[in-house]
C-alpha atoms as a PDB file:
ATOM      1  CA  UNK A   1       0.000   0.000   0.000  1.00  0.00           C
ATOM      2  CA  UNK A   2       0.969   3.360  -0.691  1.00  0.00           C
ATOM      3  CA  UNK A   3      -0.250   6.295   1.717  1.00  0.00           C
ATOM      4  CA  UNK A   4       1.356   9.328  -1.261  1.00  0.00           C
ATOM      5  CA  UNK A   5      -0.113   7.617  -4.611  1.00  0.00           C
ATOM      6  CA  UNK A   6       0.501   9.182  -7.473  1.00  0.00           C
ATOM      7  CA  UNK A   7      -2.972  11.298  -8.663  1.00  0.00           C
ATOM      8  CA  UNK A   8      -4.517  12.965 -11.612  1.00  0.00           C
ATOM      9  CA  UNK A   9      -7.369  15.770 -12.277  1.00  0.00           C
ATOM     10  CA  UNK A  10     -10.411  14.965 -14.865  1.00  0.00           C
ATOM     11  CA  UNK A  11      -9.025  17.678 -16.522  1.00  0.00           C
ATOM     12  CA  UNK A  12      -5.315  16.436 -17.396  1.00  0.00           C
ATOM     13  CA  UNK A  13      -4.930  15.016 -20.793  1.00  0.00           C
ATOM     14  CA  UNK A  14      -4.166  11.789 -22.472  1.00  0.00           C
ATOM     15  CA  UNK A  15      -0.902  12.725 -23.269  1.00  0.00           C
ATOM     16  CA  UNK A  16       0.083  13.955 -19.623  1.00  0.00           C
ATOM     17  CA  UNK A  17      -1.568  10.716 -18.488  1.00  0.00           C
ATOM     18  CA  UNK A  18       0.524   8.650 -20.771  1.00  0.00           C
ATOM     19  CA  UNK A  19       3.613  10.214 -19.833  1.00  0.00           C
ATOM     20  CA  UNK A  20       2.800   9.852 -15.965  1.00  0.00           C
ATOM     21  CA  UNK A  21       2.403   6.248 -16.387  1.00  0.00           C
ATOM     22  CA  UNK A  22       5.400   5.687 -18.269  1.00  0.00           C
ATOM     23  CA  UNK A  23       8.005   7.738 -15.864  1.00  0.00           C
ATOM     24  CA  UNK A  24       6.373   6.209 -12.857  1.00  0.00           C
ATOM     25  CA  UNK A  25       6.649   2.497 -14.275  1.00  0.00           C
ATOM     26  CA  UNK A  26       2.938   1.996 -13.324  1.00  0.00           C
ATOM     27  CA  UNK A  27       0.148   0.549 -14.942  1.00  0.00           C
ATOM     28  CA  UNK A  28      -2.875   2.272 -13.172  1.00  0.00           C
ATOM     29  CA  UNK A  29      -3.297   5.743 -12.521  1.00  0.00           C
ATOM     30  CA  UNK A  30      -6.345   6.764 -10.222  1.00  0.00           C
ATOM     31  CA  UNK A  31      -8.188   9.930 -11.227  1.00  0.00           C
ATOM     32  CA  UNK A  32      -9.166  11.832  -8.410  1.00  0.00           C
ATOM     33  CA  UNK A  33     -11.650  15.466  -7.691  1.00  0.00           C
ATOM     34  CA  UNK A  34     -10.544  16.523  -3.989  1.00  0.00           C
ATOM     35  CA  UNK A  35     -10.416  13.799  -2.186  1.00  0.00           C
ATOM     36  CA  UNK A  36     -12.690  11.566  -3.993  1.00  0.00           C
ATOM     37  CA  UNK A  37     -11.905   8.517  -6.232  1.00  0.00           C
ATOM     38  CA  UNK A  38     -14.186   9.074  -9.436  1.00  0.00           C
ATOM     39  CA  UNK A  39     -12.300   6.707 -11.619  1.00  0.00           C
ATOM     40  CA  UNK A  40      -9.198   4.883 -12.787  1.00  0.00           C
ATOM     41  CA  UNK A  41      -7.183   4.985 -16.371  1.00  0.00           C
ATOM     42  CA  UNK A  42      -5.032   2.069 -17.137  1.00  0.00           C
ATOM     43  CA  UNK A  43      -2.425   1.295 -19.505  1.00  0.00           C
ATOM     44  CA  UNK A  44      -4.556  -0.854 -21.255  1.00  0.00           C
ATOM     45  CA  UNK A  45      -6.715   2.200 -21.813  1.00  0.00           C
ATOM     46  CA  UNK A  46      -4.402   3.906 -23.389  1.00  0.00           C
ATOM     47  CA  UNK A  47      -3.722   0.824 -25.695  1.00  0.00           C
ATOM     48  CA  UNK A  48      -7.194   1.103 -26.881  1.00  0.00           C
ATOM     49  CA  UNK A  49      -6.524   4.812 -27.283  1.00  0.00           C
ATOM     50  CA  UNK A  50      -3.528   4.379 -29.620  1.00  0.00           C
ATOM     51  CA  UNK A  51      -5.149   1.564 -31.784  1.00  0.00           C
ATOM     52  CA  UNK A  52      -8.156   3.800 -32.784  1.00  0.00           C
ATOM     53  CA  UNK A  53      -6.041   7.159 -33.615  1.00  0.00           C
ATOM     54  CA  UNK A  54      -4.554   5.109 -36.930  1.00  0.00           C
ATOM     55  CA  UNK A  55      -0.783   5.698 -35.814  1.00  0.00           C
ATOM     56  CA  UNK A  56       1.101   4.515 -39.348  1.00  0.00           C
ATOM     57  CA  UNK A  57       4.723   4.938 -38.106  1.00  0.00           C
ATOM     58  CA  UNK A  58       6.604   2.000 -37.571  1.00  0.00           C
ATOM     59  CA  UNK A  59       7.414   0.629 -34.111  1.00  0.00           C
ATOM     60  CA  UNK A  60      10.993   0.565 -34.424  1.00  0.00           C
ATOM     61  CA  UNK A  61      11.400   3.542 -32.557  1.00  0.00           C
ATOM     62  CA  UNK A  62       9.260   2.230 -29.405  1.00  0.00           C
ATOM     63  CA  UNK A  63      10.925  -1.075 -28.869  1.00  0.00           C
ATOM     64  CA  UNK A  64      12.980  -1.576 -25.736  1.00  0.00           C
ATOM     65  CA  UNK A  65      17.203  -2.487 -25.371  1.00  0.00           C
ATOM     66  CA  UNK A  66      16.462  -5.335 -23.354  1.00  0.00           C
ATOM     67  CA  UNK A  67      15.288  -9.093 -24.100  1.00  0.00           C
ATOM     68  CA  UNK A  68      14.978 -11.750 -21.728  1.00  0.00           C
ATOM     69  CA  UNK A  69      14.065 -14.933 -23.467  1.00  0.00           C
ATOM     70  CA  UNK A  70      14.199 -18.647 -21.903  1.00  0.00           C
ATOM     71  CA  UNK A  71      15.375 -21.945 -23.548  1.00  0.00           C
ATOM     72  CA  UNK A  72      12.704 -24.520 -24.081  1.00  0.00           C
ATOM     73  CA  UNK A  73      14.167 -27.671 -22.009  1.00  0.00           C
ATOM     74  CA  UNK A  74      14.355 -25.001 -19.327  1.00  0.00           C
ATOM     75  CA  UNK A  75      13.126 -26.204 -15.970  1.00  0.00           C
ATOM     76  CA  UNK A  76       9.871 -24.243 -14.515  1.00  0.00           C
ATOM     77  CA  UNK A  77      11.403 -23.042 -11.678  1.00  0.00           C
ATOM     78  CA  UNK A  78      15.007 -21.623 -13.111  1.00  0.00           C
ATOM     79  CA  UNK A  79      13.026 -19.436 -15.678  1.00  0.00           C
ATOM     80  CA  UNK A  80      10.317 -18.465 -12.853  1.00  0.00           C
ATOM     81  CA  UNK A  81      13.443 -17.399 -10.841  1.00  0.00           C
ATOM     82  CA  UNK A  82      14.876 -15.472 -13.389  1.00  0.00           C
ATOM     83  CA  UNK A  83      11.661 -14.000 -14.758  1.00  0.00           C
ATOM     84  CA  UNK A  84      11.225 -12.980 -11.110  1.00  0.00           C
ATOM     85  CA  UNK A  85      14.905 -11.680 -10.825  1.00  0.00           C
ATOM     86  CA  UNK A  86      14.305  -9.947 -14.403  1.00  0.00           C
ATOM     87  CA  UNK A  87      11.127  -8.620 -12.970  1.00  0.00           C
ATOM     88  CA  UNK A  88       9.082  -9.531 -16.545  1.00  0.00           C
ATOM     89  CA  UNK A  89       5.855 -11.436 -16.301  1.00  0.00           C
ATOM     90  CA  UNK A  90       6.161 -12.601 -19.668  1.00  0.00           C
ATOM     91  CA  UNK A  91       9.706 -14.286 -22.018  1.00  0.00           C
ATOM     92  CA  UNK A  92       9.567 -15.738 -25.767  1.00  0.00           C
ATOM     93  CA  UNK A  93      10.975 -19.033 -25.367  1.00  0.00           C
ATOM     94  CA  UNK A  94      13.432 -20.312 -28.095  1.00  0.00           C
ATOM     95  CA  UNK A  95      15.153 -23.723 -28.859  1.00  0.00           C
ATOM     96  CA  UNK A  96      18.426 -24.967 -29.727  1.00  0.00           C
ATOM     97  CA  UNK A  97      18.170 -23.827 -33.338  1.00  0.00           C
ATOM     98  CA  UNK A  98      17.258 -20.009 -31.783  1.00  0.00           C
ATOM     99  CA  UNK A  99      13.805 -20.353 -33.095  1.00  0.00           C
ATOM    100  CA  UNK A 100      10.991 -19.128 -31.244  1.00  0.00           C
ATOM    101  CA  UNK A 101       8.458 -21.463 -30.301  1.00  0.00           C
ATOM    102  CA  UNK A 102       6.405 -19.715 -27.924  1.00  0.00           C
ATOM    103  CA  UNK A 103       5.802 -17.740 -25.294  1.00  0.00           C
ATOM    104  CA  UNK A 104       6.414 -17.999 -21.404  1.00  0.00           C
ATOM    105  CA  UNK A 105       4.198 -16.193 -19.027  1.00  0.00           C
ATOM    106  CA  UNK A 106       3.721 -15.370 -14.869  1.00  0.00           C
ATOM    107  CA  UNK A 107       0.095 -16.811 -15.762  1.00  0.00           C
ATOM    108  CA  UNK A 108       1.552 -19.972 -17.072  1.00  0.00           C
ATOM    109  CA  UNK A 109       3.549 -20.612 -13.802  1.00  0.00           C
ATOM    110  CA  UNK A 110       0.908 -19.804 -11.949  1.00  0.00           C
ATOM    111  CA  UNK A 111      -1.559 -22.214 -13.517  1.00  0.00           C
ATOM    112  CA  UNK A 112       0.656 -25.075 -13.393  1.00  0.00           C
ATOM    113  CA  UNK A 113       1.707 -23.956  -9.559  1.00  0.00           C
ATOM    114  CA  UNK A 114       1.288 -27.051  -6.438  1.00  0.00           C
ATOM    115  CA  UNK A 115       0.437 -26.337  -2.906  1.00  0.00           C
ATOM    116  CA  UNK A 116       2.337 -28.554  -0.722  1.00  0.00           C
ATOM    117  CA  UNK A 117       1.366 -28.434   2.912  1.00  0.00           C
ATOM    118  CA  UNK A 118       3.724 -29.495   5.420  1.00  0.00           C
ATOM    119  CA  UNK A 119       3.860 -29.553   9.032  1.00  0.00           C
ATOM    120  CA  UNK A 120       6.539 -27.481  11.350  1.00  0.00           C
ATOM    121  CA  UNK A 121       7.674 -27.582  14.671  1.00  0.00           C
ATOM    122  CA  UNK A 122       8.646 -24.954  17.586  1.00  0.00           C
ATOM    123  CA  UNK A 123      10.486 -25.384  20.740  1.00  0.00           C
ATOM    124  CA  UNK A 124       8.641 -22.538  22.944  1.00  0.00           C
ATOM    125  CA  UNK A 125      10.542 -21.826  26.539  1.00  0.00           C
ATOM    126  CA  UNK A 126       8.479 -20.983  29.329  1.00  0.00           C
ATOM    127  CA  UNK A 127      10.944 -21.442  32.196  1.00  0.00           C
ATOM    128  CA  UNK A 128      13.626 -18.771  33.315  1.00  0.00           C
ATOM    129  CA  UNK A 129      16.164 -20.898  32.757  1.00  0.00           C
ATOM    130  CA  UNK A 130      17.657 -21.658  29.354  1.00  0.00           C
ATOM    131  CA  UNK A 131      19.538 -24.994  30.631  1.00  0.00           C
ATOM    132  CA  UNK A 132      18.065 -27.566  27.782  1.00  0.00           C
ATOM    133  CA  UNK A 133      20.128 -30.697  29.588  1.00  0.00           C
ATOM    134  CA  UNK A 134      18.240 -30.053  32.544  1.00  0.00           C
ATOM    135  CA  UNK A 135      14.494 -31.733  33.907  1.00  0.00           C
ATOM    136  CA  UNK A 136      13.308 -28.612  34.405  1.00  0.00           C
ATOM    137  CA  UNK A 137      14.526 -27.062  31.364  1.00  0.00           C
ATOM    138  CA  UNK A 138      12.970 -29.582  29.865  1.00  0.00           C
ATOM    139  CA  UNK A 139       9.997 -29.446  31.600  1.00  0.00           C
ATOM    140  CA  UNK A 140       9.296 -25.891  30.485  1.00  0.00           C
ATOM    141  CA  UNK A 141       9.288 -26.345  27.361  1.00  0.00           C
ATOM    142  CA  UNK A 142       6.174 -26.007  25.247  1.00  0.00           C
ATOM    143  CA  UNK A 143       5.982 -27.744  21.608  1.00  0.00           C
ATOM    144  CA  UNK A 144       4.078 -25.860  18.860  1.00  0.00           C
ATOM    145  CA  UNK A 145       2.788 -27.530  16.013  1.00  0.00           C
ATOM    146  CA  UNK A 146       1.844 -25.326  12.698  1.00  0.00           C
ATOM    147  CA  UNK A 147       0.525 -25.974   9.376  1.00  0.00           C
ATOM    148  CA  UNK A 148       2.803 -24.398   6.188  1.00  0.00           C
ATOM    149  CA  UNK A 149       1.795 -24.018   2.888  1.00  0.00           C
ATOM    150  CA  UNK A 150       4.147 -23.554   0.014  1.00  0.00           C
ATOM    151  CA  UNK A 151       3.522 -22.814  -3.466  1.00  0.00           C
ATOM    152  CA  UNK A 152       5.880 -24.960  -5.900  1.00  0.00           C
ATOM    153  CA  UNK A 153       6.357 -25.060  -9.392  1.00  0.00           C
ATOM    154  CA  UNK A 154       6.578 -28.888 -10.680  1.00  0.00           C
ATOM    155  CA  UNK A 155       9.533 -30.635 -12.445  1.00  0.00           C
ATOM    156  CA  UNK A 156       8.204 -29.819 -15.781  1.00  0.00           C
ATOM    157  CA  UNK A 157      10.514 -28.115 -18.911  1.00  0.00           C
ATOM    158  CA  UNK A 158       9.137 -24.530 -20.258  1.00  0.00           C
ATOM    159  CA  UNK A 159       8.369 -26.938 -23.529  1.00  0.00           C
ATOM    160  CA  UNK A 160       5.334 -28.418 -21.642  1.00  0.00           C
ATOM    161  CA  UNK A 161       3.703 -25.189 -20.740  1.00  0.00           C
ATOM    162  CA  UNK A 162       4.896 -22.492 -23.262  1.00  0.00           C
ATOM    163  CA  UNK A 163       1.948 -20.737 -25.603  1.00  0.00           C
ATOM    164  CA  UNK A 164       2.685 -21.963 -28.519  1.00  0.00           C
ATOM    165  CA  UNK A 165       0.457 -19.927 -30.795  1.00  0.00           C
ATOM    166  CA  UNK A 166       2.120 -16.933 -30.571  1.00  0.00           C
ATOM    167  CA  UNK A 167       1.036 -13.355 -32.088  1.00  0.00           C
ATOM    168  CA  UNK A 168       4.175 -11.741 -33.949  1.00  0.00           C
ATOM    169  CA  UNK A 169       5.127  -7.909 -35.473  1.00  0.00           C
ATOM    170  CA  UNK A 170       8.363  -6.838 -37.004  1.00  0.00           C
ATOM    171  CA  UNK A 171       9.856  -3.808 -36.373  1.00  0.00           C
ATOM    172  CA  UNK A 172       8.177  -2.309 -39.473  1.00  0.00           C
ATOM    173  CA  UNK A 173       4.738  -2.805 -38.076  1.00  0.00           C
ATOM    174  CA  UNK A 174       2.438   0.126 -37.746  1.00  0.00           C
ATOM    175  CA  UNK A 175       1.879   1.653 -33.940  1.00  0.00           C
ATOM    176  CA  UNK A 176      -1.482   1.445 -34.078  1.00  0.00           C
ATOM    177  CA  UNK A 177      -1.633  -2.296 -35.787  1.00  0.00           C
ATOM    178  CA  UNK A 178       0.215  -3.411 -32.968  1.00  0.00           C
ATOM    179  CA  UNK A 179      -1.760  -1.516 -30.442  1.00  0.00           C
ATOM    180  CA  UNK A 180      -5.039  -3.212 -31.831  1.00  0.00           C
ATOM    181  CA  UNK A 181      -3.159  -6.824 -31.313  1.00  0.00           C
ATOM    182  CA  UNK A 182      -2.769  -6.076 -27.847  1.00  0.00           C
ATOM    183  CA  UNK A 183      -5.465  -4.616 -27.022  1.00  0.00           C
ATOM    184  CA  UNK A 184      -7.686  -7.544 -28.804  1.00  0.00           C
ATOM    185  CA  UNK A 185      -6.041 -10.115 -27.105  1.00  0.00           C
ATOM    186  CA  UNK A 186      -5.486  -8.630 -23.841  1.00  0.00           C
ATOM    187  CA  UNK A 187      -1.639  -8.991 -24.057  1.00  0.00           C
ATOM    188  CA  UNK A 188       1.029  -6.644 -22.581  1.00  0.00           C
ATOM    189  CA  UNK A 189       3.863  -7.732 -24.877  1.00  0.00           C
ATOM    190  CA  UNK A 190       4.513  -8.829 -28.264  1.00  0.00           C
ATOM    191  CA  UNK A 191       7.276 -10.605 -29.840  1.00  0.00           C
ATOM    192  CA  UNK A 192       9.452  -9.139 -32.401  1.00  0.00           C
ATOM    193  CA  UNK A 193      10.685 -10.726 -35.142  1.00  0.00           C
ATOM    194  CA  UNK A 194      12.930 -10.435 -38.544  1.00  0.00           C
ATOM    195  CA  UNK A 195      11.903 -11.112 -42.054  1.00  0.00           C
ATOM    196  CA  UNK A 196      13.468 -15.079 -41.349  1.00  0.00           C
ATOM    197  CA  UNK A 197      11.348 -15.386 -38.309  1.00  0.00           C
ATOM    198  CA  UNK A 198      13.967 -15.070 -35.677  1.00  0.00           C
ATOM    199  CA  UNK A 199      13.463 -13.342 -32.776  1.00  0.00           C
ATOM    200  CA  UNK A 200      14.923  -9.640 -32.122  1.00  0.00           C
ATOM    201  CA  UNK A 201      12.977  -7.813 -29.225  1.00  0.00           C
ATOM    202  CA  UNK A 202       9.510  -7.568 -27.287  1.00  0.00           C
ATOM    203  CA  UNK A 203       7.661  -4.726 -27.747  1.00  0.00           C
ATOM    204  CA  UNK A 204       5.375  -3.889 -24.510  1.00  0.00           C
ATOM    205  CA  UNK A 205       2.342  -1.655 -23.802  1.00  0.00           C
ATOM    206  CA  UNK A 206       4.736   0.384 -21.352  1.00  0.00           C
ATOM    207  CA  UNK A 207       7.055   1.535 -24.310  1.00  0.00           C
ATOM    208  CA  UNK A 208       4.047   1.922 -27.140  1.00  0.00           C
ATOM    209  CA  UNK A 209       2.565   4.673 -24.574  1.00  0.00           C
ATOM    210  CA  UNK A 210       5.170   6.842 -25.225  1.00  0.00           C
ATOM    211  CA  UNK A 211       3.854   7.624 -28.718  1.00  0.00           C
ATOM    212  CA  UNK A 212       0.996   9.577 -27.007  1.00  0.00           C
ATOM    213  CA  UNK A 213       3.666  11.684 -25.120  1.00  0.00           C
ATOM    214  CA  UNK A 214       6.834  12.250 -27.557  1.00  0.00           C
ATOM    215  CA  UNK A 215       4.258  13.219 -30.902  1.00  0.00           C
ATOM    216  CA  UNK A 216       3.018  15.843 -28.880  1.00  0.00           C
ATOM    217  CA  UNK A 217       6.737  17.334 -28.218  1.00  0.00           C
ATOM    218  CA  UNK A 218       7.755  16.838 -31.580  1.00  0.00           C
END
């Protein structure tokens, strides 16, 4: 929870919006009159608001520097951990010929996710003395019993999980083309690939918002 969030007027526009959102790194933005929540805009808002304004210019310019992709006989839980580490809640997955075959998401893990419940113990002193080799040490000594649950990913490969239909641009694909895709489909990222079908970037909703920002500069 955050006691300072970050708040907008009614009256600020789209563009101001966008640009919020992006600098911030978040994905909601709550609109606010005094003190009184009268509604929310969302990234995925703005999506929808790029794919109808017909943006023709290519998305080269919007994609980011950095692509974490995982290796299809991947175990779950390395690529969860480095998903998590990478902070991404989606990877294209490749295989050993550098293809892409799919697509990797936090949903995915989550879906295939086990709760394992186990049982733990606690020593709890209730004595003044701290002497364990003694009767009355161990006399005063309560045992606690507790239920844990653990969420665990099973020992399956990213091959048995990955999306395997995936939805592709290339970096000469219009804005607003690939603003419809996402917005259709409810996705957040896209992979990026060449004219040979290998994979060279992920375009996400976070970096397609700043077209609403930088045409307005320009």
């Amino acid at each position: 929870m955050h006691r300072n969030p970050i708040i907008i007027s009614p009256e600020v526009t789209i563009a101001e919006a966008a640009e919020i959102i992006h600098s911030h790194g978040i994905r909601r933005l709550p609109v606010v009159v005094g003190k009184k929540l009268v509604g929310l805009i969302t990234i995925a808002d703005l999506i929808r608001e790029i794919a109808k304004r017909d943006y023709k210019e290519s998305i080269s310019n919007y994609l980011g520097d950095v692509t974490m992709a995982a290796w299809d006989e991947m175990p779950l839980s390395v690529v969860g951990r480095i998903m998590e580490l990478a902070r991404v809640k989606a990877a294209p997955v490749l295989n050993s010929e550098l293809e892409l075959v799919g697509l990797i998401t936090d949903l995915d893990l989550i879906n295939v996710s086990v709760v394992e419940d186990t049982t733990e113990q606690s020593d709890l002193s209730l004595g003044s003395d701290e002497d364990a080799w003694t009767w009355e040490g161990m006399r005063d000594t309560m045992r606690l019993y507790y239920d844990v649950s653990k969420i665990k990913l099973p020992d399956k490969l990213v091959k048995e999980v990955l999306v395997k239909d995936v939805i592709t641009v290339t970096r000469n694909s219009e804005v607003s083309d690939c603003a419809r895709k996402m917005s259709e489909n409810k996705f957040d990222q896209l992979p990026v690939i060449s004219a040979r079908g290998k994979l060279t970037g992920m375009l996400s909703d976070k970096d397609l918002l700043r077209v609403l920002f930088e045409a307005t500069v320009q």
